[in-house]
Protein backbone atom coordinates (compact mmCIF):
# COMPACT_ATOMS: atom_id res chain seq x y z
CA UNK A 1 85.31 1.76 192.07
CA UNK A 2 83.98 3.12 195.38
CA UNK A 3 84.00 0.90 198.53
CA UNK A 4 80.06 1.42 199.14
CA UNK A 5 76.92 2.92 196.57
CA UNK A 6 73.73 4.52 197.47
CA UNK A 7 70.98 2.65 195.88
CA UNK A 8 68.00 3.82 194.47
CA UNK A 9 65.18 1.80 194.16
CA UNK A 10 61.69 2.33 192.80
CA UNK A 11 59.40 -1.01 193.50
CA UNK A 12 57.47 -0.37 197.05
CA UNK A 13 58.34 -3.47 198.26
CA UNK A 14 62.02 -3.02 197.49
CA UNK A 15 64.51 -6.33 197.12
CA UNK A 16 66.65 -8.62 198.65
CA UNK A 17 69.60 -9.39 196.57
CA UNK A 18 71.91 -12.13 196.79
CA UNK A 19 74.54 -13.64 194.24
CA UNK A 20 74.27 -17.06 192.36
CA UNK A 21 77.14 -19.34 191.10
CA UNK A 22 76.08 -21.40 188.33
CA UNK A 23 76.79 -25.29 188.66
CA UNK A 24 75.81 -28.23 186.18
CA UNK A 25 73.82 -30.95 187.16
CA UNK A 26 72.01 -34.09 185.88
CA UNK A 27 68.70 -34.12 185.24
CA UNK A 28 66.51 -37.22 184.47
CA UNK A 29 64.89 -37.19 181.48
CA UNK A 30 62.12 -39.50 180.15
CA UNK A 31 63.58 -40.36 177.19
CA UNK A 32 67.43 -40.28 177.70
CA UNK A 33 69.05 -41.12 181.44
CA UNK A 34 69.81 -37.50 181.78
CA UNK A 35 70.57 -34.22 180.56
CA UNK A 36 72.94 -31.45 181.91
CA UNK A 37 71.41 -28.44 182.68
CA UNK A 38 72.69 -24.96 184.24
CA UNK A 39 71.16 -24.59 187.87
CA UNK A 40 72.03 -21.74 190.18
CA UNK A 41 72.98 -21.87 194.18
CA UNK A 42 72.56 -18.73 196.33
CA UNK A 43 76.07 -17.64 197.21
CA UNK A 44 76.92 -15.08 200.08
CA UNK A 45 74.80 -12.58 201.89
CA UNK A 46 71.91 -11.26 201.23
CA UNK A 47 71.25 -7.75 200.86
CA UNK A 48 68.42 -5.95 201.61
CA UNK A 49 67.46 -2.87 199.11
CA UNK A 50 64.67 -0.55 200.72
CA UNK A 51 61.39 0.08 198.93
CA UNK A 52 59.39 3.33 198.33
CA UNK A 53 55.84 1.87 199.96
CA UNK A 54 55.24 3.89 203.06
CA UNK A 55 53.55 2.39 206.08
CA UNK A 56 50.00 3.69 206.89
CA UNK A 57 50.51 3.21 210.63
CA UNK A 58 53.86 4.73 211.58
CA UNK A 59 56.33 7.28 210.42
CA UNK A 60 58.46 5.95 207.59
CA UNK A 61 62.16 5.78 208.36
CA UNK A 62 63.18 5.52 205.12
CA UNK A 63 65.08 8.43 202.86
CA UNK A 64 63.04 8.82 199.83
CA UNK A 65 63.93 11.22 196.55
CA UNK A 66 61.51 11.60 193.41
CA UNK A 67 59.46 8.26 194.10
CA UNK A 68 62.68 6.43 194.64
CA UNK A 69 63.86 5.02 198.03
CA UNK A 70 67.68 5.30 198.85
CA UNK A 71 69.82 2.15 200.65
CA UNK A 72 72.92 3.68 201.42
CA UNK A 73 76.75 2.37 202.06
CA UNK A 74 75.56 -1.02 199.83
CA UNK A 75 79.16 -2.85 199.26
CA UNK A 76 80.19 -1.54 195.42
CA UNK A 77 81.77 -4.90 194.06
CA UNK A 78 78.55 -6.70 195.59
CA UNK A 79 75.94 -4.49 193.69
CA UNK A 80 78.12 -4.52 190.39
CA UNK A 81 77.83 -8.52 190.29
CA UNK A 82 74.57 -8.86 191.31
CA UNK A 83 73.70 -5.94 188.25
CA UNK A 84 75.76 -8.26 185.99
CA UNK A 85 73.82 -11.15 187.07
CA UNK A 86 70.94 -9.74 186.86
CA UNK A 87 70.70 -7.46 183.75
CA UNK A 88 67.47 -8.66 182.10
CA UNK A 89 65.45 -8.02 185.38
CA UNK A 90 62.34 -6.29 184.77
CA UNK A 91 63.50 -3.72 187.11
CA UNK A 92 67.02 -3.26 185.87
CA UNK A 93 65.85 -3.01 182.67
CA UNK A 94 63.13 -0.59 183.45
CA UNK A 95 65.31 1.51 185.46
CA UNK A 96 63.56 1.01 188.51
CA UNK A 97 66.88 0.52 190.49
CA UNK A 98 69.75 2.37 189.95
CA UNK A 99 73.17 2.93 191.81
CA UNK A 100 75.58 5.18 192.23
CA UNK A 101 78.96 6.69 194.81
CA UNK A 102 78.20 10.18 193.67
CA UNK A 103 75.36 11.36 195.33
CA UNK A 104 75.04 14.26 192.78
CA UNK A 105 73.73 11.31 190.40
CA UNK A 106 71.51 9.63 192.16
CA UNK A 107 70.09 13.10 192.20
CA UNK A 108 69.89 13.90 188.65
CA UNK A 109 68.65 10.33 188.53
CA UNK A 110 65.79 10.28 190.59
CA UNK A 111 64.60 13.78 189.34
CA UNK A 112 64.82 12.91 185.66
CA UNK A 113 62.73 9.48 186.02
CA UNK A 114 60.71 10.86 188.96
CA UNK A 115 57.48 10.29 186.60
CA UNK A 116 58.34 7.36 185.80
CA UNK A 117 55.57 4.68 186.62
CA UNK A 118 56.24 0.96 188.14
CA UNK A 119 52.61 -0.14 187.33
CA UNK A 120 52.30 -0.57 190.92
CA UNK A 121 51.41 2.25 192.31
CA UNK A 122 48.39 2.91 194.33
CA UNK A 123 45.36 4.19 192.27
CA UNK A 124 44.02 7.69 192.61
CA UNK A 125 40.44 7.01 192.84
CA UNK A 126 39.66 10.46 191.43
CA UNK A 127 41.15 9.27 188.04
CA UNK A 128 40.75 5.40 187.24
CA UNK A 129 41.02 3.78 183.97
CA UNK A 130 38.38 3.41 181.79
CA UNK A 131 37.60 -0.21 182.38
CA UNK A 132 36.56 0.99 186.31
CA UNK A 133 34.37 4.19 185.44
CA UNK A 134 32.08 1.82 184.05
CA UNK A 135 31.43 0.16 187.25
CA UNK A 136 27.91 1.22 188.73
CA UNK A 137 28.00 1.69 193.17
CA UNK A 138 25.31 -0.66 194.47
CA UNK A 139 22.61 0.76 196.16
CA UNK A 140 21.89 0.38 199.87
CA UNK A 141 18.59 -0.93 201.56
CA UNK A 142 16.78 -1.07 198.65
């Protein structure tokens, strides 16, 4: 595997990721002394994925590609785990981040699920849902 991957990631806020070790603990229980139960501890560094959201009030800095933004030179082994760790995230799952050492395939990526939608981005007030058209503008002064 490649030392570093570029990142793509789809959420405007972006993520931090971090690993998690598993450990077992006791927990109290009201009708037995305890129970064990699988917590998880934050393990290492955390890494910070950039999201698509551009700021209103200055030039954005970051690289973005078909709605995606792009982290680059994220450590490969770091990004695998946390992907195996995280495999039934919503955005995994949904494609919504996606990584890659080839930078021909983060291209193909981003352009084949360029119109793909995150539910959370911005509405175009020239097309709203349904449920909105309905809504009447109040009237001023009067």
């Amino acid at each position: 595997m490649a030392a570093t991957v570029t990142v793509a990631c789809k959420l405007p806020h972006g993520l931090l990721l971090q690993l998690q070790n598993p450990i077992e603990v006791a927990e109290p229980t009201q009708s037995n002394p305890e129970r064990k139960v699988t917590r998880y501890e934050r393990v290492g560094k955390v890494v910070r994925i950039n999201g698509c959201a551009i700021p209103m009030d200055r030039p954005s800095t970051k690289e973005l590609r078909g709605g995606y933004a792009l982290t680059r030179d994220v450590d490969a082994d770091f990004f695998s785990k946390w992907l195996e760790q995280n495999k039934a995230h919503p955005a995994v799952e949904g494609g919504f981040i996606f990584a890659s050492e080839q930078p021909a395939a983060i291209d193909k990526y981003v352009d084949r699920y360029a119109d793909k939608r995150t539910g959370m981005e911005p509405a175009d007030p020239q097309n709203l849902p349904a449920e909105f058209r309905k809504i009447e503008t109040a009237s001023v002064g009067g």
